[in-house]
PDB file of N, CA and C in Angstrom:
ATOM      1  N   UNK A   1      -8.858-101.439 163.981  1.00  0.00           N
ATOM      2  CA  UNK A   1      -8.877-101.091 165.391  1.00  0.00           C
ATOM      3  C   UNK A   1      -8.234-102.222 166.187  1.00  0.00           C
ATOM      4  N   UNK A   2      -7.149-101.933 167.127  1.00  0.00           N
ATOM      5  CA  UNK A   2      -6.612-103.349 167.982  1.00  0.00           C
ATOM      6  C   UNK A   2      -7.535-103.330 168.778  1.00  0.00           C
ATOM      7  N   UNK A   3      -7.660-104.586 168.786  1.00  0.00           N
ATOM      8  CA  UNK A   3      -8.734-105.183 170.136  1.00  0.00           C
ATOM      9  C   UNK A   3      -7.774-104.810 171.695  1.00  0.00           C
ATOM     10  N   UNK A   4      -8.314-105.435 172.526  1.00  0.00           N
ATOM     11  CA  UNK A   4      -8.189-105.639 173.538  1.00  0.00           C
ATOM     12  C   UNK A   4      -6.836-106.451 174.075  1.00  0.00           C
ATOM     13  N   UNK A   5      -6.921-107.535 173.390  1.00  0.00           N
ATOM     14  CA  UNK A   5      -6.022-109.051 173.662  1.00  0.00           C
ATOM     15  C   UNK A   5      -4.901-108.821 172.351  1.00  0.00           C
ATOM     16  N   UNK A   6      -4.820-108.119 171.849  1.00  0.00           N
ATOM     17  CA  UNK A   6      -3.778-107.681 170.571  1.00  0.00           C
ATOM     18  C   UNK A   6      -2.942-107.547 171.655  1.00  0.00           C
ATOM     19  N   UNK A   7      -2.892-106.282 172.490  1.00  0.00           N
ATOM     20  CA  UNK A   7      -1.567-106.133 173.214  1.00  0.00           C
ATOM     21  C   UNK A   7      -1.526-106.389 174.863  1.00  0.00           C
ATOM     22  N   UNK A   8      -1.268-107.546 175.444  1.00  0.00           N
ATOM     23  CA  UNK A   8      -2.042-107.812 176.691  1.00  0.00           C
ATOM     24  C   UNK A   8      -0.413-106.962 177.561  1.00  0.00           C
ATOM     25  N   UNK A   9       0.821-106.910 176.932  1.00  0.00           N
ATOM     26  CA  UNK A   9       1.567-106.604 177.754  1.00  0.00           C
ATOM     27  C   UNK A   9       1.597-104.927 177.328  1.00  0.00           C
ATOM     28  N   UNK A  10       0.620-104.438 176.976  1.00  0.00           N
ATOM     29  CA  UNK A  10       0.264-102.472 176.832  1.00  0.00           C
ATOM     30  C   UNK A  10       2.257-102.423 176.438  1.00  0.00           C
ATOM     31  N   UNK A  11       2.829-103.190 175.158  1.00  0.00           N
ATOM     32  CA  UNK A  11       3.806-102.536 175.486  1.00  0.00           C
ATOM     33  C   UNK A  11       3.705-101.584 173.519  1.00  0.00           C
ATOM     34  N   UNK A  12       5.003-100.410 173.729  1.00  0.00           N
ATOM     35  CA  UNK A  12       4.498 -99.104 172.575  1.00  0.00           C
ATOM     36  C   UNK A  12       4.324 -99.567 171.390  1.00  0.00           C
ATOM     37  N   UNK A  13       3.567 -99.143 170.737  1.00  0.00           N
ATOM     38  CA  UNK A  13       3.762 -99.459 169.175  1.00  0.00           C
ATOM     39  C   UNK A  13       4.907 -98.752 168.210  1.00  0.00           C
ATOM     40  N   UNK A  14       5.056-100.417 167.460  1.00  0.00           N
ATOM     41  CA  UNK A  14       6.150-100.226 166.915  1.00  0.00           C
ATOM     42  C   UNK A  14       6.572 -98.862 165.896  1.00  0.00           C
ATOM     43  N   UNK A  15       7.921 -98.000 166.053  1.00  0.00           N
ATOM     44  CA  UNK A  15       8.160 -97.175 165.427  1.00  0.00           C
ATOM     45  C   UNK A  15       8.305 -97.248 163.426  1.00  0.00           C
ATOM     46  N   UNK A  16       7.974 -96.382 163.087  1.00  0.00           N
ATOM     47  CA  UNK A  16       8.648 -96.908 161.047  1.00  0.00           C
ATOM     48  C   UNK A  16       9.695 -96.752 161.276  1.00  0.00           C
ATOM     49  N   UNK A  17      10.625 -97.041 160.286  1.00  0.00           N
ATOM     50  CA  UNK A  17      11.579 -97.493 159.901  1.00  0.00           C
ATOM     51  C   UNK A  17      12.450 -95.980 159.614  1.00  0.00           C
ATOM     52  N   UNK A  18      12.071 -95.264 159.167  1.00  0.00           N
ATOM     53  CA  UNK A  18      12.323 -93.490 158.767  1.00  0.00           C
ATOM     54  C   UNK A  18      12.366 -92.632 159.814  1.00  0.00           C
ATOM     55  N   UNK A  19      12.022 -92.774 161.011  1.00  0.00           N
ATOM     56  CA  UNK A  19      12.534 -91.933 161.627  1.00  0.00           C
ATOM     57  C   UNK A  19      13.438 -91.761 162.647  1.00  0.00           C
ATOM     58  N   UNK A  20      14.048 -90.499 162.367  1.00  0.00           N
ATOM     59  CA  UNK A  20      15.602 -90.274 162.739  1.00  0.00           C
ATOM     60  C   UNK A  20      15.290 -89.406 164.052  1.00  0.00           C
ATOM     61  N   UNK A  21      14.244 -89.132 164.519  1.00  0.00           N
ATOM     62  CA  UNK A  21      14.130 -88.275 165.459  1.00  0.00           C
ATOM     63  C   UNK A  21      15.225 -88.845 167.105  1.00  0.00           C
ATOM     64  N   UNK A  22      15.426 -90.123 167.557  1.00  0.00           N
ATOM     65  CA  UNK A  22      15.600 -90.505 168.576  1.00  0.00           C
ATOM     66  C   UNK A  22      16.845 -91.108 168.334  1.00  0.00           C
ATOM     67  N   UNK A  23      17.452 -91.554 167.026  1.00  0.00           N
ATOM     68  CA  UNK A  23      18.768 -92.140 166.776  1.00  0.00           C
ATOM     69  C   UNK A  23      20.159 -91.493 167.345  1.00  0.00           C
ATOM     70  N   UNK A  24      21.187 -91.868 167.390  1.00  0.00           N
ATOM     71  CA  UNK A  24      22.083 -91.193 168.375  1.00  0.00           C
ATOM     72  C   UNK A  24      23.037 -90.366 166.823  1.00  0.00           C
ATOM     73  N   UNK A  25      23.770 -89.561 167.455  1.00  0.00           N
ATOM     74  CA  UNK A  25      24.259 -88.632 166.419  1.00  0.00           C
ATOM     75  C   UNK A  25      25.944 -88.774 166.063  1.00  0.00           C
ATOM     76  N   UNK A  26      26.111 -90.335 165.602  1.00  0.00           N
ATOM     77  CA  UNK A  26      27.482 -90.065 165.293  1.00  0.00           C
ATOM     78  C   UNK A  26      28.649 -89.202 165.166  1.00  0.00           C
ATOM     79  N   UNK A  27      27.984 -88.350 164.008  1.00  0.00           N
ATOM     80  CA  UNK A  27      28.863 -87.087 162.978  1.00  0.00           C
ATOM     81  C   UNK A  27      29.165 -86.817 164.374  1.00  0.00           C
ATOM     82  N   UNK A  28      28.258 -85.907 165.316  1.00  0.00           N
ATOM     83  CA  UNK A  28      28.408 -84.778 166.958  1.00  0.00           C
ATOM     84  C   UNK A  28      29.244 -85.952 167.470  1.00  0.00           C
ATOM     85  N   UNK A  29      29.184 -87.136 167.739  1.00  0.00           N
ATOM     86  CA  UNK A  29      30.091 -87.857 168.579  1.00  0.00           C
ATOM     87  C   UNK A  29      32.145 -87.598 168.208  1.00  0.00           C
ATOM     88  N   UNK A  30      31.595 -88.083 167.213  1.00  0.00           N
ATOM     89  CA  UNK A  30      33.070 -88.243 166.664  1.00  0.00           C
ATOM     90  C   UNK A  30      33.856 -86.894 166.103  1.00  0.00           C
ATOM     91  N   UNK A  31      33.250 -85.603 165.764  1.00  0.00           N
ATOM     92  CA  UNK A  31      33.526 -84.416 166.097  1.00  0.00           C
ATOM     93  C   UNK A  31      34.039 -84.121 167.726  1.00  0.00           C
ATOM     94  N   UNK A  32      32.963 -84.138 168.440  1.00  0.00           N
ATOM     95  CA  UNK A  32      33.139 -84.329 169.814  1.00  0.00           C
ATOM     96  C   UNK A  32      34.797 -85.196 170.489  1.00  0.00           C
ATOM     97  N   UNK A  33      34.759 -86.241 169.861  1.00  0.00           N
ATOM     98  CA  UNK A  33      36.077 -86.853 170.289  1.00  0.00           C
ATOM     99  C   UNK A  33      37.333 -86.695 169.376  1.00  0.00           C
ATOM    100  N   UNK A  34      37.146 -85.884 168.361  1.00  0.00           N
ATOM    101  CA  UNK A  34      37.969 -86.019 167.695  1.00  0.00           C
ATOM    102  C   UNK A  34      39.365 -84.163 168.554  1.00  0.00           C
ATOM    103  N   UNK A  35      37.923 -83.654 169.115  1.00  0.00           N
ATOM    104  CA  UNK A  35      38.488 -82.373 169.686  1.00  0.00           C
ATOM    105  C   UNK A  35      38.918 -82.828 171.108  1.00  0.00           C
ATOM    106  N   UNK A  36      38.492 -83.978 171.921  1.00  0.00           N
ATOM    107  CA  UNK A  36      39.160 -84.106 173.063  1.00  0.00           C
ATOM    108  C   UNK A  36      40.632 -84.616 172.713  1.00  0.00           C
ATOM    109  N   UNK A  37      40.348 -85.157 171.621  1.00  0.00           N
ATOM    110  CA  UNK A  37      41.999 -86.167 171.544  1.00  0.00           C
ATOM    111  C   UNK A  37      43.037 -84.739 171.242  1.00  0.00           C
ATOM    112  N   UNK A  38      42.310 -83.820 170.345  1.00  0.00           N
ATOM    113  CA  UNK A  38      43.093 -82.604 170.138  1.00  0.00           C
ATOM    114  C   UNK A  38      43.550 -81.838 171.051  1.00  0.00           C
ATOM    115  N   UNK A  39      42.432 -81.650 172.007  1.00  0.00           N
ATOM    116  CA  UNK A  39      43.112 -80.839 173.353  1.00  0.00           C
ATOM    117  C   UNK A  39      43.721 -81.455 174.519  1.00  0.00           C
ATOM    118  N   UNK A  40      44.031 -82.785 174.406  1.00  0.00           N
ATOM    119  CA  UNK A  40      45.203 -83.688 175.198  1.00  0.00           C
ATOM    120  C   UNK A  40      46.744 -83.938 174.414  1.00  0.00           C
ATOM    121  N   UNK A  41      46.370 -83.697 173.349  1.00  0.00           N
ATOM    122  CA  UNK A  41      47.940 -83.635 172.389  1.00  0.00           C
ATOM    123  C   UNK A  41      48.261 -82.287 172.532  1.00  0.00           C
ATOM    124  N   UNK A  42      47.878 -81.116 172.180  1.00  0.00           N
ATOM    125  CA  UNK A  42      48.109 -79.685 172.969  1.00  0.00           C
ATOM    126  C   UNK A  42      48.701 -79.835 174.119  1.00  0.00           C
ATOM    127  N   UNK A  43      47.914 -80.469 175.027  1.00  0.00           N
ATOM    128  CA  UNK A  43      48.217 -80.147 176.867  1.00  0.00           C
ATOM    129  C   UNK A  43      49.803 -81.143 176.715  1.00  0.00           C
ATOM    130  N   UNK A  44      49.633 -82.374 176.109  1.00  0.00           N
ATOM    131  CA  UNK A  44      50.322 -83.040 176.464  1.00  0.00           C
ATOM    132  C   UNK A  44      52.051 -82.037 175.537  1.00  0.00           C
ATOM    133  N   UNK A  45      51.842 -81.659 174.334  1.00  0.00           N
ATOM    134  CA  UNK A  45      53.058 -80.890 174.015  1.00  0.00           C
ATOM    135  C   UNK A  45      53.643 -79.242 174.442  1.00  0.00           C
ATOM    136  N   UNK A  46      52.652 -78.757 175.122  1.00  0.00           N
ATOM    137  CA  UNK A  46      52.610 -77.758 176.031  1.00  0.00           C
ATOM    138  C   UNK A  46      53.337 -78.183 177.151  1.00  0.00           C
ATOM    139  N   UNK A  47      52.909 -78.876 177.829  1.00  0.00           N
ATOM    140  CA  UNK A  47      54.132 -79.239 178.481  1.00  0.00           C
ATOM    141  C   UNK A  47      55.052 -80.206 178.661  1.00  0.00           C
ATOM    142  N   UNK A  48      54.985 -80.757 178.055  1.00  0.00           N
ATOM    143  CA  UNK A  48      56.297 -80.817 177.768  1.00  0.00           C
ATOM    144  C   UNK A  48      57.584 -79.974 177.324  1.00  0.00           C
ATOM    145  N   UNK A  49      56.664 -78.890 176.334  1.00  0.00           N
ATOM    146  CA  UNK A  49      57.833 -77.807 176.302  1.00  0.00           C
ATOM    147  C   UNK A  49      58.525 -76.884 177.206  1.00  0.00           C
ATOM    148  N   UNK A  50      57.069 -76.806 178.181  1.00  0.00           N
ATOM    149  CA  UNK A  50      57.929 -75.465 179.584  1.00  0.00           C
ATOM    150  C   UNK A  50      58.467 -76.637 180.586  1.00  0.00           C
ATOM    151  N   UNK A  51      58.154 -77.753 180.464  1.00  0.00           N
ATOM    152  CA  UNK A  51      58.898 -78.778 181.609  1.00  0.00           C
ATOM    153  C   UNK A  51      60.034 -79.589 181.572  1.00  0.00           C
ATOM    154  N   UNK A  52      60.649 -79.129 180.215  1.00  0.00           N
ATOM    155  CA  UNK A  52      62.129 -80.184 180.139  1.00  0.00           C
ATOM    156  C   UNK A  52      63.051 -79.140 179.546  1.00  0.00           C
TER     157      UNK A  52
END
């Protein structure tokens, strides 16, 4: 049982080591950017084709 004076600054207890619930999601990131860079090389050769 923590006492009292264990945690005087009430700050959270520490998480284990295993969980993935709150970690950020690379794979979705870099999917994510890998399709913006795709739809600016589109825009960017799109027009270029109807504009020169």
């Amino acid at each position: 049982m923590d006492r009292p004076d264990d945690n005087p600054m009430n700050h959270p207890a520490e998480q284990p080591a295993g969980s993935d619930d709150d970690s950020p999601k690379f794979g979705r990131l870099l999917i994510v950017l890998l399709c913006a860079v795709l739809v600016i090389v589109a825009i960017t050769l799109i027009s270029e084709a109807l504009y020169t």
